[in-house]
C-alpha atoms as a PDB file:
ATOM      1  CA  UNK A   1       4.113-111.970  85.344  1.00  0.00           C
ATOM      2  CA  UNK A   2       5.548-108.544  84.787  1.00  0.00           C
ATOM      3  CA  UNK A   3       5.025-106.365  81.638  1.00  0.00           C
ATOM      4  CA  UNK A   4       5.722-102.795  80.443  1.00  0.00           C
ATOM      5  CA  UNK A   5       4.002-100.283  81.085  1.00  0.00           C
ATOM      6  CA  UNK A   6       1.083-100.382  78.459  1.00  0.00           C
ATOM      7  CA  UNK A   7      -2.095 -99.264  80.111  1.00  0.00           C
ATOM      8  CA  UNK A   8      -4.996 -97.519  78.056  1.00  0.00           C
ATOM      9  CA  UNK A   9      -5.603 -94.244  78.214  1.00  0.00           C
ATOM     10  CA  UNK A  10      -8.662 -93.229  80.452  1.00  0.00           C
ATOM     11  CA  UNK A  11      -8.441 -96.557  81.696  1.00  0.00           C
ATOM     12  CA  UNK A  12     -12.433 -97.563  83.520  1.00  0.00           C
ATOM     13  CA  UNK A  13     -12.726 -93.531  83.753  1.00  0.00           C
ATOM     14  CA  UNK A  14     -16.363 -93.745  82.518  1.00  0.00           C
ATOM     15  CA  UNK A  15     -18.057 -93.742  85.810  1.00  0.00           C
ATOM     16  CA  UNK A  16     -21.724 -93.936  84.537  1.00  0.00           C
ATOM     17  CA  UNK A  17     -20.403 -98.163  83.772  1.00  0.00           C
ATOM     18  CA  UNK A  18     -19.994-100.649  86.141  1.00  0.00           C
ATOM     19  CA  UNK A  19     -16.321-102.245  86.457  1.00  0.00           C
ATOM     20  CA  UNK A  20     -15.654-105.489  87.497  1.00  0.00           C
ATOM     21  CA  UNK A  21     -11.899-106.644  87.599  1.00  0.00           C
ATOM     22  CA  UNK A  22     -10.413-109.523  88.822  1.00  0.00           C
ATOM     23  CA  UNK A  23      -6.629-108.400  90.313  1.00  0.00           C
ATOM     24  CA  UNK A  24      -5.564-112.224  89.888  1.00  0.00           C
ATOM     25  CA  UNK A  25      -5.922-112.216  86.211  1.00  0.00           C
ATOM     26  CA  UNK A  26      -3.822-108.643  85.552  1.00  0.00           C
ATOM     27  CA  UNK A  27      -0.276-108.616  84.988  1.00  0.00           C
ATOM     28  CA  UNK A  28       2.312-106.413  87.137  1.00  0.00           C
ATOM     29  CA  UNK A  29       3.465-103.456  85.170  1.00  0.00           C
ATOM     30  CA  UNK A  30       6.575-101.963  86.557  1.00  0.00           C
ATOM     31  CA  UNK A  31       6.740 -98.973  87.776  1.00  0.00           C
ATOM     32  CA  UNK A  32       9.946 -96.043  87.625  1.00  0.00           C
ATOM     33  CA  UNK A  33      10.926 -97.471  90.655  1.00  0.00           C
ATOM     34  CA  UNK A  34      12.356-101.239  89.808  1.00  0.00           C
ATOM     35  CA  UNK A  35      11.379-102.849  93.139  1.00  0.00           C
ATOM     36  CA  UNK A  36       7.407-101.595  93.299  1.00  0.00           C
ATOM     37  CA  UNK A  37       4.616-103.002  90.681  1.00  0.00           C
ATOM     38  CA  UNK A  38       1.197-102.531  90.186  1.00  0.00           C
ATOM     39  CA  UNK A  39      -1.630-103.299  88.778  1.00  0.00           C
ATOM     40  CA  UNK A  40      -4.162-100.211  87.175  1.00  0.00           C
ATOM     41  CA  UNK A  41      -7.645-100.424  87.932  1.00  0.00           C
ATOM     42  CA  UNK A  42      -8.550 -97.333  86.456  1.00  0.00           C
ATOM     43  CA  UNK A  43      -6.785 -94.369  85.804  1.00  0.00           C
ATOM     44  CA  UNK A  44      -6.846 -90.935  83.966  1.00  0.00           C
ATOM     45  CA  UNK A  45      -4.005 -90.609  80.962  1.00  0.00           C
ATOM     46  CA  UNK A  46      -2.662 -87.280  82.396  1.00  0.00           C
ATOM     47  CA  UNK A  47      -0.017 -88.076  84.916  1.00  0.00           C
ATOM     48  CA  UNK A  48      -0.810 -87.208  88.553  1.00  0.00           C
ATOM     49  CA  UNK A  49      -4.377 -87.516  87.498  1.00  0.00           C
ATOM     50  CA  UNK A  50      -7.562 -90.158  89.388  1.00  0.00           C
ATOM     51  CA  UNK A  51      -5.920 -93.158  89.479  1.00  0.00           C
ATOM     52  CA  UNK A  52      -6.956 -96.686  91.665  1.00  0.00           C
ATOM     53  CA  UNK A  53      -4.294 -99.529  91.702  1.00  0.00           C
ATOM     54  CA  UNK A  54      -2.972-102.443  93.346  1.00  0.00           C
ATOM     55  CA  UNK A  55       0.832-101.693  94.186  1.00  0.00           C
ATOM     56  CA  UNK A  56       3.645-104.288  95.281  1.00  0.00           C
ATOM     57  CA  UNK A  57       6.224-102.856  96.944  1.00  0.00           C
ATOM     58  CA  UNK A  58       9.297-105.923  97.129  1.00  0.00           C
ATOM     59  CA  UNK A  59      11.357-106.219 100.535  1.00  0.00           C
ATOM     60  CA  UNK A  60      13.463-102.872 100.581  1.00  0.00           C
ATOM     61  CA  UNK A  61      11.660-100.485  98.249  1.00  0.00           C
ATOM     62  CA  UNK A  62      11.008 -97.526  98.821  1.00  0.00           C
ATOM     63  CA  UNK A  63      10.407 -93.875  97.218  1.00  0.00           C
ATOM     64  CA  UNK A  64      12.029 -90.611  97.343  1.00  0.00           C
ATOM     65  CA  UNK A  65      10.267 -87.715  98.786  1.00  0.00           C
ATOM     66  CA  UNK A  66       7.021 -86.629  96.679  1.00  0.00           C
ATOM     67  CA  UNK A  67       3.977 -84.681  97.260  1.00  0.00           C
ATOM     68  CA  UNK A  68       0.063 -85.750  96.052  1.00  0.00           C
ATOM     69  CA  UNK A  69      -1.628 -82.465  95.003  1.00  0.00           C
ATOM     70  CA  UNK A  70      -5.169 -84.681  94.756  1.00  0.00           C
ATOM     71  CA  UNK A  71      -4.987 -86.691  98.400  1.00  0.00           C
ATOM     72  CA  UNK A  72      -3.413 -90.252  98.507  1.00  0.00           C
ATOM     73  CA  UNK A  73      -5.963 -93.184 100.265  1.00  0.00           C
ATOM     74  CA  UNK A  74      -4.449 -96.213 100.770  1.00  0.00           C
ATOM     75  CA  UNK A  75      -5.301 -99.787 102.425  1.00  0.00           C
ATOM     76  CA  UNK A  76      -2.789-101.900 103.470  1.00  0.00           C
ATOM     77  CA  UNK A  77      -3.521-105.470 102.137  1.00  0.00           C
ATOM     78  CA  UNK A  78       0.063-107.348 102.974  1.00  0.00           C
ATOM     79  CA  UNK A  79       3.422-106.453 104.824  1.00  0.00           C
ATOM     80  CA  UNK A  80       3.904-103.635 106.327  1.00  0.00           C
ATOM     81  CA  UNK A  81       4.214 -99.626 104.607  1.00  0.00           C
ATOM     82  CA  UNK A  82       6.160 -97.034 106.104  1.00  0.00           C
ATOM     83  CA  UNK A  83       7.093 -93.594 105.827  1.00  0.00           C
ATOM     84  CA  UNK A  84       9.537 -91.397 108.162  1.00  0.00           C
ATOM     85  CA  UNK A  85       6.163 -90.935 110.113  1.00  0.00           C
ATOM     86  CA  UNK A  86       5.468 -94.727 111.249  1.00  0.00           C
ATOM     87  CA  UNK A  87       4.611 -97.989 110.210  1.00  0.00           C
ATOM     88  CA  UNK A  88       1.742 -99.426 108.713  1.00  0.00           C
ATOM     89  CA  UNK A  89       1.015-103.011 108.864  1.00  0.00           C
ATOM     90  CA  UNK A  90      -1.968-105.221 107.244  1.00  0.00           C
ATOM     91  CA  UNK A  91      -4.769-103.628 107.899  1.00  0.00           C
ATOM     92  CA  UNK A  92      -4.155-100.029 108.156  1.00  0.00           C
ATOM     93  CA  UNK A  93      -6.538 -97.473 106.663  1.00  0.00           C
ATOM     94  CA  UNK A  94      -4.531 -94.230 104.923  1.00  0.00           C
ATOM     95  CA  UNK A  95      -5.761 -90.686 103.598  1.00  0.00           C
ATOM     96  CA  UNK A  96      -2.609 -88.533 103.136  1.00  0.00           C
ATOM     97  CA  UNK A  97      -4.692 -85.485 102.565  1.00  0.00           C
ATOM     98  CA  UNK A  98      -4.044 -83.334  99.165  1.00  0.00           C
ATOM     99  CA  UNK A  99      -1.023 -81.519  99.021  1.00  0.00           C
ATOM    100  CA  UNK A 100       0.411 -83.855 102.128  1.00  0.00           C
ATOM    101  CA  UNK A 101       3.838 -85.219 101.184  1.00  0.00           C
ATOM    102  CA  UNK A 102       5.987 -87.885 102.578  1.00  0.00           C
ATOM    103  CA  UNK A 103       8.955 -90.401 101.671  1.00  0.00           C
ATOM    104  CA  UNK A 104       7.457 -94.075 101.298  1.00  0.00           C
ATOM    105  CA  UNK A 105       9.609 -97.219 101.817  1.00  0.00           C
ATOM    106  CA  UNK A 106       8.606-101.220 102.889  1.00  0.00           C
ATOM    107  CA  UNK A 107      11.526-103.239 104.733  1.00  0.00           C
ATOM    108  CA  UNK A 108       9.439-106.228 104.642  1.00  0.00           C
ATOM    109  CA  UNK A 109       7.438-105.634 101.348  1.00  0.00           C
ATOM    110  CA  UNK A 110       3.812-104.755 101.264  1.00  0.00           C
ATOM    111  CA  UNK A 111       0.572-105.038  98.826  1.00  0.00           C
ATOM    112  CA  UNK A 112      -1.743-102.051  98.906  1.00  0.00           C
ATOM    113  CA  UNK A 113      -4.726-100.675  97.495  1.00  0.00           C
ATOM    114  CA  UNK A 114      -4.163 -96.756  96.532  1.00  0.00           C
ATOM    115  CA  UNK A 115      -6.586 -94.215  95.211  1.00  0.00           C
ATOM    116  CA  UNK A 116      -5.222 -91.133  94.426  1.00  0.00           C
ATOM    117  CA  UNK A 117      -6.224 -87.543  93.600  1.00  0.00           C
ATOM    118  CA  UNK A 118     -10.001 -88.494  94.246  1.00  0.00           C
ATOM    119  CA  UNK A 119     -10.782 -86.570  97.117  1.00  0.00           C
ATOM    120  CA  UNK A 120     -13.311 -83.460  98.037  1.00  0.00           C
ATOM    121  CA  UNK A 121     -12.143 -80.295  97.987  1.00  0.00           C
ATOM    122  CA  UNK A 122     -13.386 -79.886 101.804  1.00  0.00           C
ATOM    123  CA  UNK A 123     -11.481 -83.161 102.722  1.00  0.00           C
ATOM    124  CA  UNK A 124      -8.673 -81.911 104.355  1.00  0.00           C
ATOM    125  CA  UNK A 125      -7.635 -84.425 107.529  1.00  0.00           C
ATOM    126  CA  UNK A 126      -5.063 -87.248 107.773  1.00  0.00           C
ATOM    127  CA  UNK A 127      -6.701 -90.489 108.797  1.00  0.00           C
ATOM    128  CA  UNK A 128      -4.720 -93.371 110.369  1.00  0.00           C
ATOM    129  CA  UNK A 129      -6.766 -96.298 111.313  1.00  0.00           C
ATOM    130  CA  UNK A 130      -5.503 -99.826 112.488  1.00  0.00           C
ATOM    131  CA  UNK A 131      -8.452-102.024 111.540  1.00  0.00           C
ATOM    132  CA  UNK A 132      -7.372-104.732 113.791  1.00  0.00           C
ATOM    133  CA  UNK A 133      -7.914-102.149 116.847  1.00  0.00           C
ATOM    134  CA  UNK A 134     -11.315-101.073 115.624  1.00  0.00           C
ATOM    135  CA  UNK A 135     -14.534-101.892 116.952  1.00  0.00           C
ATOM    136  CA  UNK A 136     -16.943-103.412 114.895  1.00  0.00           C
ATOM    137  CA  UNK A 137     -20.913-102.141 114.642  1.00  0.00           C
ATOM    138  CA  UNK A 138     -23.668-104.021 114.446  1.00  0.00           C
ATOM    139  CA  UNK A 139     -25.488-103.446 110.951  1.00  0.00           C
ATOM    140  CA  UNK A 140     -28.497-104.850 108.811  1.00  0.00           C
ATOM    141  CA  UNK A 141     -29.142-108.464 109.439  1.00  0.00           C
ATOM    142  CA  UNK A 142     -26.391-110.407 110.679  1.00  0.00           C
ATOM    143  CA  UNK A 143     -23.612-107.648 108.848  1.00  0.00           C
ATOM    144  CA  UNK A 144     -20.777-105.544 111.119  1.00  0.00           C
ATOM    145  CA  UNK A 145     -20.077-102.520 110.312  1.00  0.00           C
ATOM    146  CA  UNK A 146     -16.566-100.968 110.556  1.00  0.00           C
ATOM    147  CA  UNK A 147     -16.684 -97.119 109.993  1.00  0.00           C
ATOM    148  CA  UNK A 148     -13.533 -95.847 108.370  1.00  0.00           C
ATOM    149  CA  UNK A 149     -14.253 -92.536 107.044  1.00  0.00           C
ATOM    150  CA  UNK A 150     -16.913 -89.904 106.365  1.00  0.00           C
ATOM    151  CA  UNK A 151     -17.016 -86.494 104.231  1.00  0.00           C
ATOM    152  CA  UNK A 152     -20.230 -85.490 102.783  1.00  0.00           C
ATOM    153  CA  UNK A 153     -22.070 -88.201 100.697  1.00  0.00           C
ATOM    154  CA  UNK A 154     -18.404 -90.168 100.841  1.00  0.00           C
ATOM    155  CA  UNK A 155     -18.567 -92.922 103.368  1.00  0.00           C
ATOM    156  CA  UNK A 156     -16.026 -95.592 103.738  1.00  0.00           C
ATOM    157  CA  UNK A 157     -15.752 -98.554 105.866  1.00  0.00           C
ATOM    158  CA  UNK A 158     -15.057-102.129 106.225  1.00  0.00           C
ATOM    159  CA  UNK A 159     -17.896-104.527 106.049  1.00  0.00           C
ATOM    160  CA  UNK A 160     -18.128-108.610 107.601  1.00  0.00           C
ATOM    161  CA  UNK A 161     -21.036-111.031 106.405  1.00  0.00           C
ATOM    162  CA  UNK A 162     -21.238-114.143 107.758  1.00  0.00           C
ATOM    163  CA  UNK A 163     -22.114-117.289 105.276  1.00  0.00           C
ATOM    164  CA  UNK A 164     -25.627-117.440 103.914  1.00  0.00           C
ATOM    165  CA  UNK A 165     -26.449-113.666 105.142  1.00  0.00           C
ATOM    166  CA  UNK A 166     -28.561-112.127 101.942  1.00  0.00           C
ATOM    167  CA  UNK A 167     -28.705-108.095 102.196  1.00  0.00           C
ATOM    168  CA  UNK A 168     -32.306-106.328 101.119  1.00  0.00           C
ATOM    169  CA  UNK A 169     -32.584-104.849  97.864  1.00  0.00           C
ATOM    170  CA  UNK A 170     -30.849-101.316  97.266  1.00  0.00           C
ATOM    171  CA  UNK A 171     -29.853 -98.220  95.152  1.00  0.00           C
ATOM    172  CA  UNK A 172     -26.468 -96.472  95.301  1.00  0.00           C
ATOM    173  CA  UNK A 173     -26.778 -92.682  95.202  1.00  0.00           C
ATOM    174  CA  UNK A 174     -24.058 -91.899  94.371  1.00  0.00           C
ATOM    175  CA  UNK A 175     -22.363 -95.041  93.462  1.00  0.00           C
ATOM    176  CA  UNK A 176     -20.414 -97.740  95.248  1.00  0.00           C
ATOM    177  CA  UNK A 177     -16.595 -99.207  95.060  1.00  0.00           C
ATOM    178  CA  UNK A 178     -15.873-102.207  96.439  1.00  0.00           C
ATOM    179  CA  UNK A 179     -12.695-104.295  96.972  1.00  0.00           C
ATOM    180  CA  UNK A 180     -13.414-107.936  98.318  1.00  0.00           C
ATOM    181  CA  UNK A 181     -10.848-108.791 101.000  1.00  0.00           C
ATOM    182  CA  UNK A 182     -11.673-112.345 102.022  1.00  0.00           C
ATOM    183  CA  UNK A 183     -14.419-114.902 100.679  1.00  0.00           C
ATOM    184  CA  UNK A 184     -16.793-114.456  97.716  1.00  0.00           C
ATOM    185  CA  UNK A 185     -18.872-111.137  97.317  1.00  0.00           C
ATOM    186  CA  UNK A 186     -22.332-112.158  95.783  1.00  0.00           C
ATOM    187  CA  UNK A 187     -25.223-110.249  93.816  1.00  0.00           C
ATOM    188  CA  UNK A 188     -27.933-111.220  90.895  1.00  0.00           C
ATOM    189  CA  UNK A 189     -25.121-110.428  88.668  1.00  0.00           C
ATOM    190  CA  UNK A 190     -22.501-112.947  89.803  1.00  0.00           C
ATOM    191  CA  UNK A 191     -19.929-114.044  91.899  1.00  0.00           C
ATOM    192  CA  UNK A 192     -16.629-111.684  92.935  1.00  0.00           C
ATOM    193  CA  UNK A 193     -13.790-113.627  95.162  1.00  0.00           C
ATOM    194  CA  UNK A 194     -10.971-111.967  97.220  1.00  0.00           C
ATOM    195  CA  UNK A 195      -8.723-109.624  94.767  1.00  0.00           C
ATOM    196  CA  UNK A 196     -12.117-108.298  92.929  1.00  0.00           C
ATOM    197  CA  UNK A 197     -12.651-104.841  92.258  1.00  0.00           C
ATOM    198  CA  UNK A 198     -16.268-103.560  92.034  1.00  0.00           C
ATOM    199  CA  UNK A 199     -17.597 -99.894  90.982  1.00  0.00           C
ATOM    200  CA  UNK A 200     -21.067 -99.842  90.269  1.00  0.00           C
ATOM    201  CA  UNK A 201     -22.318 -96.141  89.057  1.00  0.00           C
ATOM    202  CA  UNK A 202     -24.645 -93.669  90.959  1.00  0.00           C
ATOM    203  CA  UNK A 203     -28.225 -95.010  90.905  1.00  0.00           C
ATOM    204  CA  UNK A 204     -27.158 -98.732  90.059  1.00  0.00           C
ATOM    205  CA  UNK A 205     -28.961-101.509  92.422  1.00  0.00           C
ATOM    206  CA  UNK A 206     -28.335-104.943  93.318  1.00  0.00           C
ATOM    207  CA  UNK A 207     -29.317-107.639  95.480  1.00  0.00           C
ATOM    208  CA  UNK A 208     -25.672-108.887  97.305  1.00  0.00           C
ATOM    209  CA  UNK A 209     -25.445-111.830  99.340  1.00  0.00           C
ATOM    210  CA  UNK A 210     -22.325-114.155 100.532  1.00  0.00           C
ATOM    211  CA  UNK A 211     -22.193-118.131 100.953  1.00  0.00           C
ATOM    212  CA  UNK A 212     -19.308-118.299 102.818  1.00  0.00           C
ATOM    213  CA  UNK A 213     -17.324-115.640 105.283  1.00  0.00           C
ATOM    214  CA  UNK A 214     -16.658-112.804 103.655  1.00  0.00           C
ATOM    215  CA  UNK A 215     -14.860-109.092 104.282  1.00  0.00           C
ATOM    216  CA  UNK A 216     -15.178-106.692 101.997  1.00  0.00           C
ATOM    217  CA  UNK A 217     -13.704-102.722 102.167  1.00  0.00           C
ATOM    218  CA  UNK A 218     -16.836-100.280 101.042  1.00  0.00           C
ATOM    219  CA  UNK A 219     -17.268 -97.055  99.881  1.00  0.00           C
ATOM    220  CA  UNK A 220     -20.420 -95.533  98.486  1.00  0.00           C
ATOM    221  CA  UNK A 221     -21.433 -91.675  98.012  1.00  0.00           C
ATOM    222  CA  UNK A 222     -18.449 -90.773  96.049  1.00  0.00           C
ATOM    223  CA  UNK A 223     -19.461 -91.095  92.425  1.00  0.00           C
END
């Protein structure tokens, strides 16, 4: 389903609530560019302002040169991205660092998960990370661990429970963002497949837990 471009001002921009949304049940909203959609998951009204979507670029797309003042992070869910600096298939972790610029294009098509103008002021590096070529860590209980990124109190990374694994108690300082990759996230609360966006404010707890496989992409400190 496609529709104009309707989305509410300060869209989820209180970040003292918890957000869930469930990417399956939004509607594409097309973009200026005819062949890339997305979906808003929250997003300031001023343009070039915090923004997180899902964005669809169709086979062929792409975008003319363009700059982002406020840092670009991306995840590569589908397809492959590119710019005129490489390729990026499934997988691949992004930060184009603020002020970075570059022209953005997808032969194949891609999906992608893109935060934008959300990063620290002292958060100045490019990152490039092929997940499939990453090592995994061993973390609480039965969970791996997946480091993607750390500035500060910001900490990102990928995370893999196996079915029936139950994580202890715990309180976010500083909040946590989740996007469910594969399976079915769990807490006290209820029950988030793949496509779910989670943001749960600073000092928020929860007890998660899976029943089957499940990936999720993680980042906590940043709220």
């Amino acid at each position: 389903m496609l529709s104009s471009d309707v989305t509410p001002v300060n869209l989820h921009m209180d970040l003292s609530c918890k957000v869930v949304v469930n990417s399956g049940e939004l509607a594409w909203i097309a973009s200026a560019h005819p062949a890339v959609m997305r979906k808003p998951l929250a997003r300031e009204a001023r343009e070039g302002g915090h923004a997180t979507s899902i964005v669809k670029y169709e086979p062929g797309a792409s975008f003319s040169a363009h700059s982002h003042p406020g840092g670009e992070e991306i995840y590569v869910l589908e397809g492959t991205f590119s710019d005129e600096h490489g390729d990026y298939p499934a997988g691949t972790y992004l930060r184009n660092p603020p002020n970075s610029r570059h022209s953005p294009f997808s032969n194949e098509g891609c999906l992608l998960l893109v935060k934008l103008h959300q990063f620290q002021p002292q958060d100045l590096s490019p990152v490039i990370l092929d997940t499939h070529k990453q090592p995994w860590r061993q973390g609480y209980g039965k969970l791996q661990v997946m480091p993607l990124h750390q500035c500060g109190t910001e900490s990102v990374a990928l995370v893999k429970w196996p079915a029936g694994e139950v994580f202890q108690p715990h309180t976010h300082f500083g909040g946590e963002e989740i996007w469910v990759l594969s399976g079915v996230f769990c807490d006290e609360h209820g029950s988030y497949p793949a496509g779910t966006w989670l943001r749960s404010p600073h000092l928020s707890s929860h007890t998660p837990y899976v029943d089957v496989d499940t990936v999720i992409w993680v980042k906590t400190g940043h709220l």
